[in-house]
Structures are given as structure tokens and as C-alpha cells.
PDB file of N, CA and C in Angstrom:
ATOM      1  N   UNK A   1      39.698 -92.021  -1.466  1.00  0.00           N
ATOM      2  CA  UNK A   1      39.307 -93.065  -0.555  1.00  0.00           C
ATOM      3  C   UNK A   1      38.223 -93.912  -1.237  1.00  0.00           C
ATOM      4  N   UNK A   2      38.411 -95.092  -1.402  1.00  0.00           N
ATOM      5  CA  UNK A   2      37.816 -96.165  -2.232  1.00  0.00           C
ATOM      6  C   UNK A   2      36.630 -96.986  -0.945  1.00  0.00           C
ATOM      7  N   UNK A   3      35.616 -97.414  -1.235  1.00  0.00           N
ATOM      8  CA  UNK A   3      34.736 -97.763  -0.035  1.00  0.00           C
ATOM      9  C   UNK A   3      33.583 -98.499  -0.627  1.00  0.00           C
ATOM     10  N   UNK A   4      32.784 -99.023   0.215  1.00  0.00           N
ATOM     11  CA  UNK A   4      31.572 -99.364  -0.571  1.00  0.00           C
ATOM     12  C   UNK A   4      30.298 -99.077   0.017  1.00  0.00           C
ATOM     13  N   UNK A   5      29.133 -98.561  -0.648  1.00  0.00           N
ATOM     14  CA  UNK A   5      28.393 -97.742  -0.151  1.00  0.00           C
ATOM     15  C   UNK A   5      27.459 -98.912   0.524  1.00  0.00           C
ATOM     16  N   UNK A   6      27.441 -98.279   1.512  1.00  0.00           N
ATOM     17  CA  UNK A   6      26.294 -98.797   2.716  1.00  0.00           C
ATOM     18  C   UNK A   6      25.031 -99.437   2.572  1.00  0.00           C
ATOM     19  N   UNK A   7      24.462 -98.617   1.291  1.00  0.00           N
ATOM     20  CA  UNK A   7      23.226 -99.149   1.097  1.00  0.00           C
ATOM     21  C   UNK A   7      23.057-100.220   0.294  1.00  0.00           C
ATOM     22  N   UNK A   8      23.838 -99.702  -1.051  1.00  0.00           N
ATOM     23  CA  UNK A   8      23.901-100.858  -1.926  1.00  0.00           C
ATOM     24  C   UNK A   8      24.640-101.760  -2.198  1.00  0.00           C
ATOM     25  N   UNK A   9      25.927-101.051  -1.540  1.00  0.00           N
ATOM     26  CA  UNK A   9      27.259-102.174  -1.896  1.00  0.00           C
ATOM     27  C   UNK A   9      27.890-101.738  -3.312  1.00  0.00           C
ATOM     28  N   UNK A  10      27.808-100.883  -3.789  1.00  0.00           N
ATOM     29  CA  UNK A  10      28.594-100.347  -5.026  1.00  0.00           C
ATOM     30  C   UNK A  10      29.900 -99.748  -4.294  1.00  0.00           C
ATOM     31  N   UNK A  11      30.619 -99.972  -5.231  1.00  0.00           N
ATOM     32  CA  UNK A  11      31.719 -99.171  -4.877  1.00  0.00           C
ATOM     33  C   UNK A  11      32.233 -97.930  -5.090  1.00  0.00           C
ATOM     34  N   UNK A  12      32.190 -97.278  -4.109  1.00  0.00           N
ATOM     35  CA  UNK A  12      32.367 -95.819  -4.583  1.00  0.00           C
ATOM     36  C   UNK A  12      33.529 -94.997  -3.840  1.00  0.00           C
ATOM     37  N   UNK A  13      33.906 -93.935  -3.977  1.00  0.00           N
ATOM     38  CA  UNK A  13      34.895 -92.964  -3.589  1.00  0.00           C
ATOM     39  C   UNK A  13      34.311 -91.855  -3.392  1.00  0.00           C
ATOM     40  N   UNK A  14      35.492 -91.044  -2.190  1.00  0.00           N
ATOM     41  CA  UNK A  14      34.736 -89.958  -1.475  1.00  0.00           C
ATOM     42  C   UNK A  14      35.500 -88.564  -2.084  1.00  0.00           C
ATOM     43  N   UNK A  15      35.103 -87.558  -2.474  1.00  0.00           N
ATOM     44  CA  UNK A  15      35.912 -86.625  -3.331  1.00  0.00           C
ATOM     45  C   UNK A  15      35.448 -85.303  -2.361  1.00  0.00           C
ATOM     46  N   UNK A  16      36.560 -84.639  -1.831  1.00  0.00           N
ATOM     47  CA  UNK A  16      36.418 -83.576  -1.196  1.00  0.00           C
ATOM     48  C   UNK A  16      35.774 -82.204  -1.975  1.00  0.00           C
ATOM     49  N   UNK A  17      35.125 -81.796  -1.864  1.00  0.00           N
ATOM     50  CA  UNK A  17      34.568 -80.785  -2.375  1.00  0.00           C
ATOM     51  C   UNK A  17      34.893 -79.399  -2.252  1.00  0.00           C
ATOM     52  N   UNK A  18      35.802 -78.060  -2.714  1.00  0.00           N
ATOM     53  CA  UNK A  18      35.676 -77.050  -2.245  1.00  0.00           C
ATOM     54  C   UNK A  18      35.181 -76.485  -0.914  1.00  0.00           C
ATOM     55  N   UNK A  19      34.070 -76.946  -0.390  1.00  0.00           N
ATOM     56  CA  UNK A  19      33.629 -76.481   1.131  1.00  0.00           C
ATOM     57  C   UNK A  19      34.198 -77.619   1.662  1.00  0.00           C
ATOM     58  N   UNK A  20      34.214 -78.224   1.695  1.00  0.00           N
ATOM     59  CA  UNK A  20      35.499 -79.371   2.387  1.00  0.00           C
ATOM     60  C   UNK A  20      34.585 -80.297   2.932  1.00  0.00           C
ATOM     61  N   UNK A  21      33.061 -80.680   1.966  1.00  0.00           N
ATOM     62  CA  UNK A  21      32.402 -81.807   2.542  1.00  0.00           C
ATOM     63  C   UNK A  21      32.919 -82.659   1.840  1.00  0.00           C
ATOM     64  N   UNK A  22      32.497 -83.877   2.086  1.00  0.00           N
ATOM     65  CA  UNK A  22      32.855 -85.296   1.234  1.00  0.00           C
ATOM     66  C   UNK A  22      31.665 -85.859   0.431  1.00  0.00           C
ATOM     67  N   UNK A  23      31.804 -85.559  -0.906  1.00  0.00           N
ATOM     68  CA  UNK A  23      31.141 -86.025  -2.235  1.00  0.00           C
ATOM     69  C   UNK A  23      30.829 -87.503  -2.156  1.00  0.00           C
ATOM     70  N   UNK A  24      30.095 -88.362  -1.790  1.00  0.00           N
ATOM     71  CA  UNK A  24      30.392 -90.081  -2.516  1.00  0.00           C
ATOM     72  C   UNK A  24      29.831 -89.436  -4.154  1.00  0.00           C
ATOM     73  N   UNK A  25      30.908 -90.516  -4.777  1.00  0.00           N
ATOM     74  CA  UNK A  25      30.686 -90.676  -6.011  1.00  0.00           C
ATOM     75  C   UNK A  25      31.007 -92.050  -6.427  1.00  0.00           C
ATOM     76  N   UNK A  26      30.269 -92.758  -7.608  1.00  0.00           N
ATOM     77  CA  UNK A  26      30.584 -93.939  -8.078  1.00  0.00           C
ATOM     78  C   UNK A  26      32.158 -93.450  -8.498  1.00  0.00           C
ATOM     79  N   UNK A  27      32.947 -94.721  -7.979  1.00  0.00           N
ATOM     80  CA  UNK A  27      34.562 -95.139  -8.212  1.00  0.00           C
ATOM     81  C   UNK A  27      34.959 -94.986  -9.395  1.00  0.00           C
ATOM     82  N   UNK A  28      34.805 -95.145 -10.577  1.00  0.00           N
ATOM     83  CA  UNK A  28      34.895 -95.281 -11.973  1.00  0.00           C
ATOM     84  C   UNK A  28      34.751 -93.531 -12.466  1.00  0.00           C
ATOM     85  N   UNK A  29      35.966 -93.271 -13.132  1.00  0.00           N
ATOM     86  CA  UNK A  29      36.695 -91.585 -13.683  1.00  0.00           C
ATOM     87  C   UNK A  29      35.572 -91.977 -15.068  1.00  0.00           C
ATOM     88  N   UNK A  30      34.670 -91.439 -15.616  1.00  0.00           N
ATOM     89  CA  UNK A  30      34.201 -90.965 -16.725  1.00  0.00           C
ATOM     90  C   UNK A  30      34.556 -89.702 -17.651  1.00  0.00           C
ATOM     91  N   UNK A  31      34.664 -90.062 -19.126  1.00  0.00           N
ATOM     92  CA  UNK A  31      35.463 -89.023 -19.897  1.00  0.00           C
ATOM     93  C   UNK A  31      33.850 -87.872 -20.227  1.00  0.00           C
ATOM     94  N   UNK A  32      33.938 -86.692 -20.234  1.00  0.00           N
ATOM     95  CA  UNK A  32      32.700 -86.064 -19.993  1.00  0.00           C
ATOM     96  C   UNK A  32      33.350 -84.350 -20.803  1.00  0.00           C
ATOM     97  N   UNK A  33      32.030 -84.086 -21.578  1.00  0.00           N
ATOM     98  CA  UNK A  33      32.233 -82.917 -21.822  1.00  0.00           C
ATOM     99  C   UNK A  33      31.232 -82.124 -21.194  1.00  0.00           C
ATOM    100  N   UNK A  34      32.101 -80.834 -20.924  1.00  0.00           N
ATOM    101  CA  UNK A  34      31.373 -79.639 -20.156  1.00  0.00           C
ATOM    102  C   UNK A  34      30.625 -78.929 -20.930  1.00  0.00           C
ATOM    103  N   UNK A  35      28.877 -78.459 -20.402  1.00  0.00           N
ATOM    104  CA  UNK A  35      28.057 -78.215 -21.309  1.00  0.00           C
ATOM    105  C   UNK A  35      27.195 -77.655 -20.429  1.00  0.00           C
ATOM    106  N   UNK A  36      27.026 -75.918 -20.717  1.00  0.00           N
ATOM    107  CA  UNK A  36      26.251 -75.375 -20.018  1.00  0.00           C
ATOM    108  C   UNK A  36      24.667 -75.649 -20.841  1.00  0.00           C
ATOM    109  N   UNK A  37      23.761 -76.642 -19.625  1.00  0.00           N
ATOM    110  CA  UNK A  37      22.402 -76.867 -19.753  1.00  0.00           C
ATOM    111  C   UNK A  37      22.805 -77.991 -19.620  1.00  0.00           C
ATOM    112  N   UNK A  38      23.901 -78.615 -19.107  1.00  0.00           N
ATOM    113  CA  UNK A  38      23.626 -80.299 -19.684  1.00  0.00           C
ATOM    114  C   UNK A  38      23.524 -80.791 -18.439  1.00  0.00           C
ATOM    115  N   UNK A  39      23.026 -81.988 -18.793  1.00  0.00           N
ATOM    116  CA  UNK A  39      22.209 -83.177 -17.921  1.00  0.00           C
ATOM    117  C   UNK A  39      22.782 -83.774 -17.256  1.00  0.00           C
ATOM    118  N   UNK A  40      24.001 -83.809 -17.118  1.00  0.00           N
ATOM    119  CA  UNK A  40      24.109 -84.590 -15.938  1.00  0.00           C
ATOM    120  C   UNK A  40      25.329 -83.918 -15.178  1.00  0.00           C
ATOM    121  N   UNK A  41      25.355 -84.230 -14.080  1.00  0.00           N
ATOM    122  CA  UNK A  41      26.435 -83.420 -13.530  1.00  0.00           C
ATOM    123  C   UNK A  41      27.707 -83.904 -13.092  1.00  0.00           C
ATOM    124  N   UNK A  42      28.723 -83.572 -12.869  1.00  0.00           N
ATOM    125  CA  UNK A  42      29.982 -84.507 -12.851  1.00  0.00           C
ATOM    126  C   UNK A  42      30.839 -83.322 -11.795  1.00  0.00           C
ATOM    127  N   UNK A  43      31.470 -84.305 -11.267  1.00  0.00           N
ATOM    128  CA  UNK A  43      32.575 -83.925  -9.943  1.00  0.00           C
ATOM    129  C   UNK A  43      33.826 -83.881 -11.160  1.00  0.00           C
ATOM    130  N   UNK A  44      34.607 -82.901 -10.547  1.00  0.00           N
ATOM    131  CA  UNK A  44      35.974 -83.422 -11.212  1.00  0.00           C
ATOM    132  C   UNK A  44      37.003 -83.733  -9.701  1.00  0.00           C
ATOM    133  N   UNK A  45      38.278 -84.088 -10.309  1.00  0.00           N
ATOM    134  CA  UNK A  45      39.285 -84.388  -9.640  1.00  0.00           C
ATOM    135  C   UNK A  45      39.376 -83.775  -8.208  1.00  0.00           C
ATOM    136  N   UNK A  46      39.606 -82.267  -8.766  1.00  0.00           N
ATOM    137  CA  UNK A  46      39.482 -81.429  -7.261  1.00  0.00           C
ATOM    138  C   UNK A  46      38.318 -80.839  -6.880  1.00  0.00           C
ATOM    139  N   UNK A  47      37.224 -81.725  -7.219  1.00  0.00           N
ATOM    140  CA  UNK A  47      35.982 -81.281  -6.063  1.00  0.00           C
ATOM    141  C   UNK A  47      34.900 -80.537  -6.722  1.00  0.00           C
ATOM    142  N   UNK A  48      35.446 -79.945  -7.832  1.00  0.00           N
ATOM    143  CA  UNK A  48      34.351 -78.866  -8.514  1.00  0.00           C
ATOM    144  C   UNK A  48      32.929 -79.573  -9.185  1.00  0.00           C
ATOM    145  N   UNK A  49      31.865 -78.973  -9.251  1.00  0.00           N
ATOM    146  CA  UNK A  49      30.581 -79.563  -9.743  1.00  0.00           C
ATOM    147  C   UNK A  49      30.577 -78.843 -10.886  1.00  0.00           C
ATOM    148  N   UNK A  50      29.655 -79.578 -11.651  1.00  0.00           N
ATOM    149  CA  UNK A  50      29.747 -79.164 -13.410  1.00  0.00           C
ATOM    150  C   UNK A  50      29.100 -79.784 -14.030  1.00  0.00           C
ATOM    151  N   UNK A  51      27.889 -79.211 -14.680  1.00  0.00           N
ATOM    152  CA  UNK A  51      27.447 -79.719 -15.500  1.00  0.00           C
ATOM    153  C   UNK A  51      27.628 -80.099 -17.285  1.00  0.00           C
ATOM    154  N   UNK A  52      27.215 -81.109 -17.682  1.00  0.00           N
ATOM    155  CA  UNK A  52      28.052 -81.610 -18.636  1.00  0.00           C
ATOM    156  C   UNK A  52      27.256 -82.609 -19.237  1.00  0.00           C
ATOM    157  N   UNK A  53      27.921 -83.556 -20.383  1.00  0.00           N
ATOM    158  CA  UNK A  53      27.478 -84.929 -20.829  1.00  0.00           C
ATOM    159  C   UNK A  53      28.604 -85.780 -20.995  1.00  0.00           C
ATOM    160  N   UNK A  54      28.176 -87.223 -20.623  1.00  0.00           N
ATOM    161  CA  UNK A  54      29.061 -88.389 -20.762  1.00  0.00           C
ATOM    162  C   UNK A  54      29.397 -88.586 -22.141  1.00  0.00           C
ATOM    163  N   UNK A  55      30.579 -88.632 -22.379  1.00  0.00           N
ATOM    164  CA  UNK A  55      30.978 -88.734 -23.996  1.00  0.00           C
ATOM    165  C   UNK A  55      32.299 -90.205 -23.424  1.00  0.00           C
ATOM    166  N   UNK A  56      32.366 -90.714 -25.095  1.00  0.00           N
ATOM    167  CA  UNK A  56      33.624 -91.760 -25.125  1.00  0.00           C
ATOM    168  C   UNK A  56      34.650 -91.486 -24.667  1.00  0.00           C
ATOM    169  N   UNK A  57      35.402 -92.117 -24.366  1.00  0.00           N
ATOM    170  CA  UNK A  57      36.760 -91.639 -24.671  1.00  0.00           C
ATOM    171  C   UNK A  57      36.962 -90.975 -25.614  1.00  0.00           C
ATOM    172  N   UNK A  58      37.050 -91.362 -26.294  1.00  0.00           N
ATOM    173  CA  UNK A  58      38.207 -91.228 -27.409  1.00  0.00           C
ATOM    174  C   UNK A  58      37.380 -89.504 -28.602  1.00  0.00           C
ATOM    175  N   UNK A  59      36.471 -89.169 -28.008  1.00  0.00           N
ATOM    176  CA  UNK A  59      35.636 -88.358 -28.693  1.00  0.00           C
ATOM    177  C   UNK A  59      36.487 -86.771 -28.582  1.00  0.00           C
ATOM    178  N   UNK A  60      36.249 -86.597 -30.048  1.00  0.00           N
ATOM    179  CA  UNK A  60      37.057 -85.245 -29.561  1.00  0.00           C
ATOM    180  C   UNK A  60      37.010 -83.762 -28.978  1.00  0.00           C
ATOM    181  N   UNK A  61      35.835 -83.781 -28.310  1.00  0.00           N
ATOM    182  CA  UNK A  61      35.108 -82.742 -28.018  1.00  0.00           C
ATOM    183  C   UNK A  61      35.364 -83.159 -26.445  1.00  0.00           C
ATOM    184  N   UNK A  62      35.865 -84.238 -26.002  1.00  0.00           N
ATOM    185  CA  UNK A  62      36.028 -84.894 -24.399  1.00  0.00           C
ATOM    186  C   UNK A  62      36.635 -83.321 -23.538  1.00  0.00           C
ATOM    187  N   UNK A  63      36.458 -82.552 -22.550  1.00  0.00           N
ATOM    188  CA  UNK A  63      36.717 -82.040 -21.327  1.00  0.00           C
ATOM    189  C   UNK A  63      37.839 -82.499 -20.438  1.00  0.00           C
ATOM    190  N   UNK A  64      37.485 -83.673 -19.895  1.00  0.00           N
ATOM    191  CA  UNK A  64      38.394 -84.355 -19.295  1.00  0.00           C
ATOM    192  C   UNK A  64      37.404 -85.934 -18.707  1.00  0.00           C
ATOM    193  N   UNK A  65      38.365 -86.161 -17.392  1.00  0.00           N
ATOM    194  CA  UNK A  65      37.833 -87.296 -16.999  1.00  0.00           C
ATOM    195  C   UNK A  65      36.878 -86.781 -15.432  1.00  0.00           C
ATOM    196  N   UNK A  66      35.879 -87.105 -14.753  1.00  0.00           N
ATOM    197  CA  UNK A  66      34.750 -86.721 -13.413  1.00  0.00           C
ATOM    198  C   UNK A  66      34.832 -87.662 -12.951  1.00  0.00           C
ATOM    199  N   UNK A  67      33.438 -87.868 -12.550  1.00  0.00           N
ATOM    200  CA  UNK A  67      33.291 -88.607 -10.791  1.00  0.00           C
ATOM    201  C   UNK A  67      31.646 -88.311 -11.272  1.00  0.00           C
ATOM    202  N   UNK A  68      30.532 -88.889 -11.557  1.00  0.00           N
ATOM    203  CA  UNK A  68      29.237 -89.176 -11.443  1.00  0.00           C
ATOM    204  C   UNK A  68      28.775 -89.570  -9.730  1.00  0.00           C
ATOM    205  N   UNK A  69      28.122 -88.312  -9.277  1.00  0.00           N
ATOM    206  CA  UNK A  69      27.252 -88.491  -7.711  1.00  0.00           C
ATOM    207  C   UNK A  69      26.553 -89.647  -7.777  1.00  0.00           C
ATOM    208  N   UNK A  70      27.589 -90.585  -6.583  1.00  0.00           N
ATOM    209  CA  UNK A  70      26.300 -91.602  -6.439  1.00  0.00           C
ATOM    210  C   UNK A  70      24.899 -91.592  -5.922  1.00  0.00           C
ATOM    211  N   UNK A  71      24.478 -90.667  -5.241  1.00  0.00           N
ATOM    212  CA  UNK A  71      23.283 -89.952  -4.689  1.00  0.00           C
ATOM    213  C   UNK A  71      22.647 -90.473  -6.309  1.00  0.00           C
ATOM    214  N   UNK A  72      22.630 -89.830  -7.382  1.00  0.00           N
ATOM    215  CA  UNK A  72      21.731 -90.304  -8.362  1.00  0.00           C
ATOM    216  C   UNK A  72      21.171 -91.548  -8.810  1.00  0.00           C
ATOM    217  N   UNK A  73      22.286 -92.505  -8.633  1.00  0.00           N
ATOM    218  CA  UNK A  73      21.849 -93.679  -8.628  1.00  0.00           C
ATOM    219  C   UNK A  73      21.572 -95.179  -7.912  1.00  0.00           C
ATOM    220  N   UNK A  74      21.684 -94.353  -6.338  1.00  0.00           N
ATOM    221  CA  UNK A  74      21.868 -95.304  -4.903  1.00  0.00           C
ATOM    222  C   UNK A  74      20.348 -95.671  -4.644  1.00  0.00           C
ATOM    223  N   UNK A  75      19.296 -96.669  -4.467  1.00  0.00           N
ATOM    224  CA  UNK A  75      18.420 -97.049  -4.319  1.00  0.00           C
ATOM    225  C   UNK A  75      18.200 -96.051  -3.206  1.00  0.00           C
ATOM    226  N   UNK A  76      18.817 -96.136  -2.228  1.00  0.00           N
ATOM    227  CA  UNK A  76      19.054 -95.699  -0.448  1.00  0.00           C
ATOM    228  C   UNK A  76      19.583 -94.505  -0.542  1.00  0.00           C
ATOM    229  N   UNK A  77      19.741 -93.517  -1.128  1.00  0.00           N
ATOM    230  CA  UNK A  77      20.033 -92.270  -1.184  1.00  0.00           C
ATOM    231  C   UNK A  77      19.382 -91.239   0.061  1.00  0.00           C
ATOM    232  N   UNK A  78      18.360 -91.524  -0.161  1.00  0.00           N
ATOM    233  CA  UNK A  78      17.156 -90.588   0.737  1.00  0.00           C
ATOM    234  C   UNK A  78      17.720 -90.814   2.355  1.00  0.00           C
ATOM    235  N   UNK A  79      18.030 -92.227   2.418  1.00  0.00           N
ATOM    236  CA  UNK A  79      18.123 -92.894   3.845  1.00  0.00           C
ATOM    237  C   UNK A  79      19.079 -92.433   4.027  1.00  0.00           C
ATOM    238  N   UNK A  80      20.528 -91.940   3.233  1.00  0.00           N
ATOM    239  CA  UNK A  80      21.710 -92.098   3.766  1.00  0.00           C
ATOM    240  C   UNK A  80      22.106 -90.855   4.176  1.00  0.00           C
ATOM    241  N   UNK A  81      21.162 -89.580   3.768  1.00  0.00           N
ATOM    242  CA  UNK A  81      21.900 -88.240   3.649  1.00  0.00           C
ATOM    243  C   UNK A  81      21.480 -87.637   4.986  1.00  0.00           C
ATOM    244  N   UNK A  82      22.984 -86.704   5.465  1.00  0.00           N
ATOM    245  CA  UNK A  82      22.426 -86.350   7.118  1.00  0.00           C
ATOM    246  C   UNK A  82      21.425 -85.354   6.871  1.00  0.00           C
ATOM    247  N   UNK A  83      21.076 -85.465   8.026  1.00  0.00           N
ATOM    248  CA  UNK A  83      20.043 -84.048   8.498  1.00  0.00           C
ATOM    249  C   UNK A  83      20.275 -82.961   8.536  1.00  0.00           C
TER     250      UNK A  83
END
């Protein structure tokens, strides 16, 4: 589900998560390798969290393609999350 976030107006998508909440994540699939200690964290396809680093495409060490939490980079994050 493709949408645009409330606060800022980015466009983002909602990715079901294993417990069956709904993830927003920025819209855009990033190619990402999986890396225990790494910095940033990435959704994949079916919902799973994972930490990892953003790599090229074309790099050959790539994992696959995620979903980056927009929570990290939403001005309005704080405002938007329920109670």
C-alpha cells in the first residue's frame, strides 16, 4: 500500500510485519547487505527487521532488496506514533 505520510508528505508504504502491525517505510526497495552490528536497519519484503548496511546495486556482497523505517527520517515521527 503506497501513501503519503501525514507529516511530511513523503511517500511511503505500509509493510506488514510478522505481529501483523503495519511498518511505514519510505516507498523506494534499497539493495542492502545483512550485517550483524550494522547501522541501519531494514524491513524486508515479508516484514522481517534486520540489521544491515546500504550497499549499490550492483555490489557483490548485496543480501537482497528492504524497506528503510520512515520513523528515522520523518521530521513528525514523535507526533505520529500511537500511544
Amino acid at each position: 500500500m503506497i501513501s503519503k505520510c501525514r507529516s511530511c508528505g513523503k511517500t511511503i508504504t505500509f509493510i506488514r510485519m510478522p505481529s501483523g502491525k503495519m511498518m511505514p517505510c519510505n516507498a523506494t526497495l534499497r539493495p542492502y547487505k545483512a550485517e550483524e552490528g550494522g547501522t541501519t536497519t531494514i524491513i524486508t519484503r515479508d516484514g522481517k527487521c534486520i540489521k544491515g548496511e546500504l550497499v549499490s546495486d550492483n555490489d557483490p556482497q548485496k543480501t537482497g532488496l528492504g524497506y528503510i523505517p520512515h520513523w528515522g527520517d520523518c521530521p513528525g515521527a514523535n507526533k505520529m506514533r500511537k500511544k
